[in-house]
C-alpha atoms as a PDB file:
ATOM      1  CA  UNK A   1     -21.022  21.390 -13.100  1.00  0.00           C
ATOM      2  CA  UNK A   2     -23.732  21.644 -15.645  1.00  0.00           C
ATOM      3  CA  UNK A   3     -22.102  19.274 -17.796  1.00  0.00           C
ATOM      4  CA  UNK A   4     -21.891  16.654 -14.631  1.00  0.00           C
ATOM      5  CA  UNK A   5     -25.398  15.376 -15.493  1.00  0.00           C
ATOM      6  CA  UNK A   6     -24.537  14.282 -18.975  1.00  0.00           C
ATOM      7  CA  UNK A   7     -21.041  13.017 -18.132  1.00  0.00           C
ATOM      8  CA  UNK A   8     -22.510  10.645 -15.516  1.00  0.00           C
ATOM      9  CA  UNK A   9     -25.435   9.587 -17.432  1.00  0.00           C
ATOM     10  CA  UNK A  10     -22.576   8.877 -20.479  1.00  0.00           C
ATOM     11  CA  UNK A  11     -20.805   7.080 -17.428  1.00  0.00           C
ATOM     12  CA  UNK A  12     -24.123   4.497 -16.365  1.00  0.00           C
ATOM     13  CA  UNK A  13     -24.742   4.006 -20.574  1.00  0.00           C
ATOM     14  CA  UNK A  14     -21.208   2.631 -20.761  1.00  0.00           C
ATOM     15  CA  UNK A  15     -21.340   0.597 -17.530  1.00  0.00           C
ATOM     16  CA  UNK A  16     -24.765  -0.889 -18.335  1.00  0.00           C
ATOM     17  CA  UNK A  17     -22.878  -1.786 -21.972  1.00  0.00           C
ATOM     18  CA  UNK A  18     -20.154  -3.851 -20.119  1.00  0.00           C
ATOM     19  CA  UNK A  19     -21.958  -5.351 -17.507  1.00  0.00           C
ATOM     20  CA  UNK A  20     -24.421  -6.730 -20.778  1.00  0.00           C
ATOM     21  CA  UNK A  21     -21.069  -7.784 -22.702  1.00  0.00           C
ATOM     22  CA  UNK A  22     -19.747  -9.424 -19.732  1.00  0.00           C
ATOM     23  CA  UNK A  23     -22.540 -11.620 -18.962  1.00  0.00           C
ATOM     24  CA  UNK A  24     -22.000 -15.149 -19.359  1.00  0.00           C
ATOM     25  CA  UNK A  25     -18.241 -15.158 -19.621  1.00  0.00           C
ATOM     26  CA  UNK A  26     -16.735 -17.856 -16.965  1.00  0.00           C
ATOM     27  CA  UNK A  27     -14.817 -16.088 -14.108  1.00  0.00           C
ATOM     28  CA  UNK A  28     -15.373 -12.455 -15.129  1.00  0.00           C
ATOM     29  CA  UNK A  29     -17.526 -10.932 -12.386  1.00  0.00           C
ATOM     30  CA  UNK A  30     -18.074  -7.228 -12.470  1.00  0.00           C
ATOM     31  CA  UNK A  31     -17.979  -5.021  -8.942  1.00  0.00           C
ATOM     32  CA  UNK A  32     -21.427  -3.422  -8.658  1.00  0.00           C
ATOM     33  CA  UNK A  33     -22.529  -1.008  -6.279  1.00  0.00           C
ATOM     34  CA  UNK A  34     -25.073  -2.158  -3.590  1.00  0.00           C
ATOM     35  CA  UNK A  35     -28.852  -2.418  -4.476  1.00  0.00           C
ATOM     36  CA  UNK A  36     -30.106   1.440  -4.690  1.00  0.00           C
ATOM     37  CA  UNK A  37     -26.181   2.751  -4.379  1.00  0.00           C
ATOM     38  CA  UNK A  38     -25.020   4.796  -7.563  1.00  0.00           C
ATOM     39  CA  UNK A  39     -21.631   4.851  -8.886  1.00  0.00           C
ATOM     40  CA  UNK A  40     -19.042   7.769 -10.461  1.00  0.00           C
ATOM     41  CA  UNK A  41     -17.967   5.020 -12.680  1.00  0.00           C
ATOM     42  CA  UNK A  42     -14.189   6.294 -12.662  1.00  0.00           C
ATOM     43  CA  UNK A  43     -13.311   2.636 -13.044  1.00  0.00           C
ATOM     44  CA  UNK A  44     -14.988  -0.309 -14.047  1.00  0.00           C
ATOM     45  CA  UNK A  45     -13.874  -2.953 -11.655  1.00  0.00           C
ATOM     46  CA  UNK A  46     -13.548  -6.996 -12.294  1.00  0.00           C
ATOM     47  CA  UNK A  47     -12.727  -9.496 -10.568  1.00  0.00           C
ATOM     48  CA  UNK A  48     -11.257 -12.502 -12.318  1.00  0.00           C
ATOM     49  CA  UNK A  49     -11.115 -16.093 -11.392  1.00  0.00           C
ATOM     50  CA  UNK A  50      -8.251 -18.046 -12.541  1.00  0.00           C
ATOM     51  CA  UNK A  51      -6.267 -17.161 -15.390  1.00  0.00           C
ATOM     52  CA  UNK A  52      -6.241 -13.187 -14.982  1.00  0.00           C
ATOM     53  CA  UNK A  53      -3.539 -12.718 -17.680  1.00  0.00           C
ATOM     54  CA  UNK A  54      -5.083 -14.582 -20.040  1.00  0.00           C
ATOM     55  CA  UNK A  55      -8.115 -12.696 -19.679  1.00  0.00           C
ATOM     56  CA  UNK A  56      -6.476  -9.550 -19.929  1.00  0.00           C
ATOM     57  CA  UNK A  57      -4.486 -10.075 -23.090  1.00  0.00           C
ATOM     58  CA  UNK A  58      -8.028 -11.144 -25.064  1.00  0.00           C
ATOM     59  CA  UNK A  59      -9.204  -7.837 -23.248  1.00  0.00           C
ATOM     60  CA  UNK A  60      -6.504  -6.036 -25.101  1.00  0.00           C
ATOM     61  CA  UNK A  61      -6.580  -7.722 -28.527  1.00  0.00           C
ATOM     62  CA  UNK A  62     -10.130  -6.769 -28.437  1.00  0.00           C
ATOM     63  CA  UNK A  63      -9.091  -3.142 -27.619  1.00  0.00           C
ATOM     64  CA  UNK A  64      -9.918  -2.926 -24.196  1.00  0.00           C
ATOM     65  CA  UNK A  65      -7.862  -1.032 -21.589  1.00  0.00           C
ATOM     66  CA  UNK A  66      -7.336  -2.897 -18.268  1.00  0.00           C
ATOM     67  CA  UNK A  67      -4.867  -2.834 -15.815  1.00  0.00           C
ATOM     68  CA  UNK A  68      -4.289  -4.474 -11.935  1.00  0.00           C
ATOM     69  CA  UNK A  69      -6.156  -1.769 -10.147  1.00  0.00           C
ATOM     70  CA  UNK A  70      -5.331  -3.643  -6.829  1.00  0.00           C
ATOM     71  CA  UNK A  71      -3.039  -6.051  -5.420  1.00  0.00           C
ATOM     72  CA  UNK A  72      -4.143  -7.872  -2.073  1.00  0.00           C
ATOM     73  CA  UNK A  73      -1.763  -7.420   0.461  1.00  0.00           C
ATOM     74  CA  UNK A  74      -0.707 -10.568   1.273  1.00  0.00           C
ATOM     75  CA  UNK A  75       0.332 -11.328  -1.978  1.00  0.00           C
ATOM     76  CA  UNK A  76       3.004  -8.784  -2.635  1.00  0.00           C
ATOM     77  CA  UNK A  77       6.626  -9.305  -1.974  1.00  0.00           C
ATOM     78  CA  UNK A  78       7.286  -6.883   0.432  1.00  0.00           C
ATOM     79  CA  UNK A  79       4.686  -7.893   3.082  1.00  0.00           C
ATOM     80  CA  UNK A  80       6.173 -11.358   3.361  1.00  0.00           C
ATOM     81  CA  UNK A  81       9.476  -9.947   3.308  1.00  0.00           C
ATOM     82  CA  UNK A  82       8.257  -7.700   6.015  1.00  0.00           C
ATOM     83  CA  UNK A  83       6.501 -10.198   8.187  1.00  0.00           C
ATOM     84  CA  UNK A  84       9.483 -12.627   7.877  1.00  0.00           C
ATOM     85  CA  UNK A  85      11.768  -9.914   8.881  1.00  0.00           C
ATOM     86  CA  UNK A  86       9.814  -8.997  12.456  1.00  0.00           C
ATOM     87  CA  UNK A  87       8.996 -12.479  13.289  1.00  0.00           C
ATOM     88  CA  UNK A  88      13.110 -13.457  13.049  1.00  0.00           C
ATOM     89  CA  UNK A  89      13.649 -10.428  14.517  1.00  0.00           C
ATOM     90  CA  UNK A  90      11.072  -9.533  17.587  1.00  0.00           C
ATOM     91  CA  UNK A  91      12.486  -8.751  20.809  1.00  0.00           C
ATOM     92  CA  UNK A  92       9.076  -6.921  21.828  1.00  0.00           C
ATOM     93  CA  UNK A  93       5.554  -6.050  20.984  1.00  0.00           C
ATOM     94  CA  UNK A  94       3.599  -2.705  21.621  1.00  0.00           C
ATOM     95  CA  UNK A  95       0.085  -2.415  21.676  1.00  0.00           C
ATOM     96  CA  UNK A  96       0.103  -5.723  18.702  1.00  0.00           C
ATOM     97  CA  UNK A  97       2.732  -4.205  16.903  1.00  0.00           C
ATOM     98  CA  UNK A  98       6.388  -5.864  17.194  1.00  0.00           C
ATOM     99  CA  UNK A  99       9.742  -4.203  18.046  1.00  0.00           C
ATOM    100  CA  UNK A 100      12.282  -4.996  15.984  1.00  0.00           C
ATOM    101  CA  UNK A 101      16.056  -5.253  16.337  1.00  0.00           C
ATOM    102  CA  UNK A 102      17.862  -6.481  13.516  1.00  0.00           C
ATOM    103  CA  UNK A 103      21.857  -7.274  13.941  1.00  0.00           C
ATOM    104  CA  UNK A 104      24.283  -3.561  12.413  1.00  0.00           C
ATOM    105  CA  UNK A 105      25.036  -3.973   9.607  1.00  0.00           C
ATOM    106  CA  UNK A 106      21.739  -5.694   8.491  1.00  0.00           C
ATOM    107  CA  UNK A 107      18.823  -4.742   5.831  1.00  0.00           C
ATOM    108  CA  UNK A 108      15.619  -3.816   8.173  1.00  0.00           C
ATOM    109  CA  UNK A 109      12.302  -3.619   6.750  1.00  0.00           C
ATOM    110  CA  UNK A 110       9.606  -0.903   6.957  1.00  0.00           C
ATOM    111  CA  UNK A 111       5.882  -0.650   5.350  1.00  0.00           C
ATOM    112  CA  UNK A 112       3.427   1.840   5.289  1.00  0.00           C
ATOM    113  CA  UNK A 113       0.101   0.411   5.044  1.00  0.00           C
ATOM    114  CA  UNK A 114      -3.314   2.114   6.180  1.00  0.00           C
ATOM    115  CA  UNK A 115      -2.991   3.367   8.711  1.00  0.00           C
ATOM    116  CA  UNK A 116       0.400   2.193  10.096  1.00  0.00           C
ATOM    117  CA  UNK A 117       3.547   1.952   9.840  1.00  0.00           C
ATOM    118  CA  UNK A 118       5.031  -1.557  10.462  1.00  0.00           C
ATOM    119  CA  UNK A 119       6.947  -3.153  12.628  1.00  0.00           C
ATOM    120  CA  UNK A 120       8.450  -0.994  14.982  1.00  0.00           C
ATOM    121  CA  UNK A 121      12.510  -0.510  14.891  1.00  0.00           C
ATOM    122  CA  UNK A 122      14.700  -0.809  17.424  1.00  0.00           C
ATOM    123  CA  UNK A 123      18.386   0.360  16.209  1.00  0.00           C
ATOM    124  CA  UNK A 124      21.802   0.820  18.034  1.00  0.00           C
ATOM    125  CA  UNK A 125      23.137   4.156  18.049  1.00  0.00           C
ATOM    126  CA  UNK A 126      26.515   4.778  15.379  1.00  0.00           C
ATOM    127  CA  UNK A 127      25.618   1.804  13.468  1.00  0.00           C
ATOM    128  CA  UNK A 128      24.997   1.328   9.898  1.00  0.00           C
ATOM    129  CA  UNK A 129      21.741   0.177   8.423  1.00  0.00           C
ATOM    130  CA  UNK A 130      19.836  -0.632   5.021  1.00  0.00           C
ATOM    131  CA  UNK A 131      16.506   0.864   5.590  1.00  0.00           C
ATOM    132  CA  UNK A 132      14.059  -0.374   2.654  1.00  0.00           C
ATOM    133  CA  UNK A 133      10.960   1.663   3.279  1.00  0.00           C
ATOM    134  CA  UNK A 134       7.568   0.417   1.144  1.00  0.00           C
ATOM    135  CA  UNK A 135       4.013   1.138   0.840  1.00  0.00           C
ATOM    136  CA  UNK A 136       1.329  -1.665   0.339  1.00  0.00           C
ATOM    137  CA  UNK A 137      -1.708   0.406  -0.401  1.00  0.00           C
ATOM    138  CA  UNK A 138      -1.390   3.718  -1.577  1.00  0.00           C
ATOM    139  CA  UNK A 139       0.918   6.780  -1.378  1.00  0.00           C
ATOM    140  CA  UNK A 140       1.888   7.418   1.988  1.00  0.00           C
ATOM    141  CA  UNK A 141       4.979  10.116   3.516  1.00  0.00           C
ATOM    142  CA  UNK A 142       7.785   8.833   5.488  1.00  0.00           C
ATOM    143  CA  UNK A 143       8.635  11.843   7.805  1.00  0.00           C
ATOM    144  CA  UNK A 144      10.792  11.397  10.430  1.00  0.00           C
ATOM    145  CA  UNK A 145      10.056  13.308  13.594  1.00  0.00           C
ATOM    146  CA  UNK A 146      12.304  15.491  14.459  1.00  0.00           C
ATOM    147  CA  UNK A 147      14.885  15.026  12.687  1.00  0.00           C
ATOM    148  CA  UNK A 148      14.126  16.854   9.026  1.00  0.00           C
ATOM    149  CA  UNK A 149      13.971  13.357   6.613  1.00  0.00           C
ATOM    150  CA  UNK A 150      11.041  12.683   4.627  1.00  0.00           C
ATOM    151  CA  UNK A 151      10.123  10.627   1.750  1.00  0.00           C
ATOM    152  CA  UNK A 152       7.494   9.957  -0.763  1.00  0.00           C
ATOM    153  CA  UNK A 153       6.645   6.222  -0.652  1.00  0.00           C
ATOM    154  CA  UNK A 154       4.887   4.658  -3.508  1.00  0.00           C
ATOM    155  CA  UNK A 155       3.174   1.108  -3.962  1.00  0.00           C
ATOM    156  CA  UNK A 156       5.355  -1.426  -6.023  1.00  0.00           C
ATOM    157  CA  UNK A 157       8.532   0.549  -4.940  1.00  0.00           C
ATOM    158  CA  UNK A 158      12.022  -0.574  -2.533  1.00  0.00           C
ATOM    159  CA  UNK A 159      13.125   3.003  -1.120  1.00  0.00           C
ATOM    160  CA  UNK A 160      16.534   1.699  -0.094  1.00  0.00           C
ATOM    161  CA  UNK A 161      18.429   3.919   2.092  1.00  0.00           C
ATOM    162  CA  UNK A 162      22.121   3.483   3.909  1.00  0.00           C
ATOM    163  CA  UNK A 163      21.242   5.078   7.473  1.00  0.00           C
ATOM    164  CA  UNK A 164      23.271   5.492  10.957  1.00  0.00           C
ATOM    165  CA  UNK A 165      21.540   7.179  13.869  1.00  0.00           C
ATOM    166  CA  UNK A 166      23.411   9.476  15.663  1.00  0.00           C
ATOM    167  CA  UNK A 167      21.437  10.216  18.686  1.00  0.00           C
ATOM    168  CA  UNK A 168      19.661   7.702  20.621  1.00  0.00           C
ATOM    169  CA  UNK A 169      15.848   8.453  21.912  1.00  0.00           C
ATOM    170  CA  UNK A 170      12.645   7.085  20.925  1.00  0.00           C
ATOM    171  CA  UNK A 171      11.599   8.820  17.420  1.00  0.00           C
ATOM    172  CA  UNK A 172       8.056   9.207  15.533  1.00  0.00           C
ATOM    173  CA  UNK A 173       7.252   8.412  12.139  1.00  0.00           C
ATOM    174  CA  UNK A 174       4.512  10.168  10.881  1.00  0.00           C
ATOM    175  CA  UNK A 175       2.663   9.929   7.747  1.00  0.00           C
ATOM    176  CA  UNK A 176       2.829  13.380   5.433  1.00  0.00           C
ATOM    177  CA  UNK A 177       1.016  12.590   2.642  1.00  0.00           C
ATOM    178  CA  UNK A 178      -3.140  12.692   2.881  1.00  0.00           C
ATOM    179  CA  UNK A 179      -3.897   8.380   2.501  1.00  0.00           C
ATOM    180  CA  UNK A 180      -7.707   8.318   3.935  1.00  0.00           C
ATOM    181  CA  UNK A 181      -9.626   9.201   6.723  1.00  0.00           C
ATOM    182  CA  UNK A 182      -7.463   7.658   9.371  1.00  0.00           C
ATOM    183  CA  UNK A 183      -4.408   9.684   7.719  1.00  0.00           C
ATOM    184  CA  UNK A 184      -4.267  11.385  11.337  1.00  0.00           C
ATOM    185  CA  UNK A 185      -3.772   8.317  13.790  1.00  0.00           C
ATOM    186  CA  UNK A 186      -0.613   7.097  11.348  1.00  0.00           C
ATOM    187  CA  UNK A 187       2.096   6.845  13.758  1.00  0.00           C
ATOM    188  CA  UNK A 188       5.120   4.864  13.825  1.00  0.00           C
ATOM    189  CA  UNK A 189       8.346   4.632  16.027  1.00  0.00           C
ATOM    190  CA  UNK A 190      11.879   4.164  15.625  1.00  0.00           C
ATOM    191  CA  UNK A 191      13.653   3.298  18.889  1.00  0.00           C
ATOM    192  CA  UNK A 192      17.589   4.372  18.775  1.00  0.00           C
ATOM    193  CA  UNK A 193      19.765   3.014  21.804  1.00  0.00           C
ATOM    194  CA  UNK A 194      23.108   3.100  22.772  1.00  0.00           C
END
């Protein structure tokens, strides 16, 4: 800690420095905290107006590290491959949140986003499904209550997994891995019937 002082005031000097370098240049807008607010400075965020990659490959030639820090949600794959998925496949809803029940034999879609897991499944008991399990925001845990299965879900990744339930009951998903303050009230279901 009582090199914390000089790190951060390292941190601010190199800030300032970009924010000066990036004035004027159409499109590149840097994130800055609120009037008053200080910043750790971990990251130096952008955001960029049209052609991102463009920008990001002069960034490089000139040395500069950069890197997608964050994808919106509705732009990635999976969500629309999720949302498509419940809306052909709704039988239900529960408290917003629609119940799902996709044909045996079928690939069914699950995302972890904070702090939810969506849609809700409804499966039939001694058949076969594809279960691709994905996370839009950051790492959550698939655990499967109570039944001992649990999972590791990362961003960007299709966890693909060939399941059968063999009891029928109304099962909890809960998340395992610490993803924010609402880590606690991320619940999910998985309805098995016969």
């Amino acid at each position: 800690l009582r090199k914390l002082d000089r790190f951060m005031e390292r941190r601010r000097a190199l800030a300032a420095r970009y924010v000066s370098a990036l004035k004027g240049i159409p499109g590149v807008r840097p994130v800055l905290p609120a009037g008053g607010d200080l910043s750790a400075w971990h990251l130096f965020p952008v955001l960029v107006d049209g052609d991102r990659d463009g920008v990001f490959n002069r960034l490089r030639e000139a040395g500069v590290g950069v890197q997608v820090h964050y994808i919106p949600v509705h732009t990635q794959p999976y969500y629309a491959r999720t949302m498509a998925f419940a809306a052909q496949y709704k039988i239900a809803e529960d408290r917003g949140v629609p119940i799902v029940q996709a044909p045996p034999g079928s690939d069914i879609y699950l995302v972890g986003l904070t702090f939810q897991w969506y849609p809700i499944l409804q499966l039939e008991r001694g058949k076969e499904y594809m279960l691709h399990l994905s996370s839009l925001d950051v790492n959550h845990g698939f655990s499967l209550f109570p039944v001992n299965v649990n999972f590791q879900i990362i961003p960007g990744y299709d966890y693909a997994l060939r399941v059968t339930p063999t009891a029928s009951g109304d099962f909890r998903i809960i998340c395992n891995e610490f993803c924010g303050i609402g880590h606690h009230t991320m619940v999910g279901r998985v309805i098995v019937v016969d």
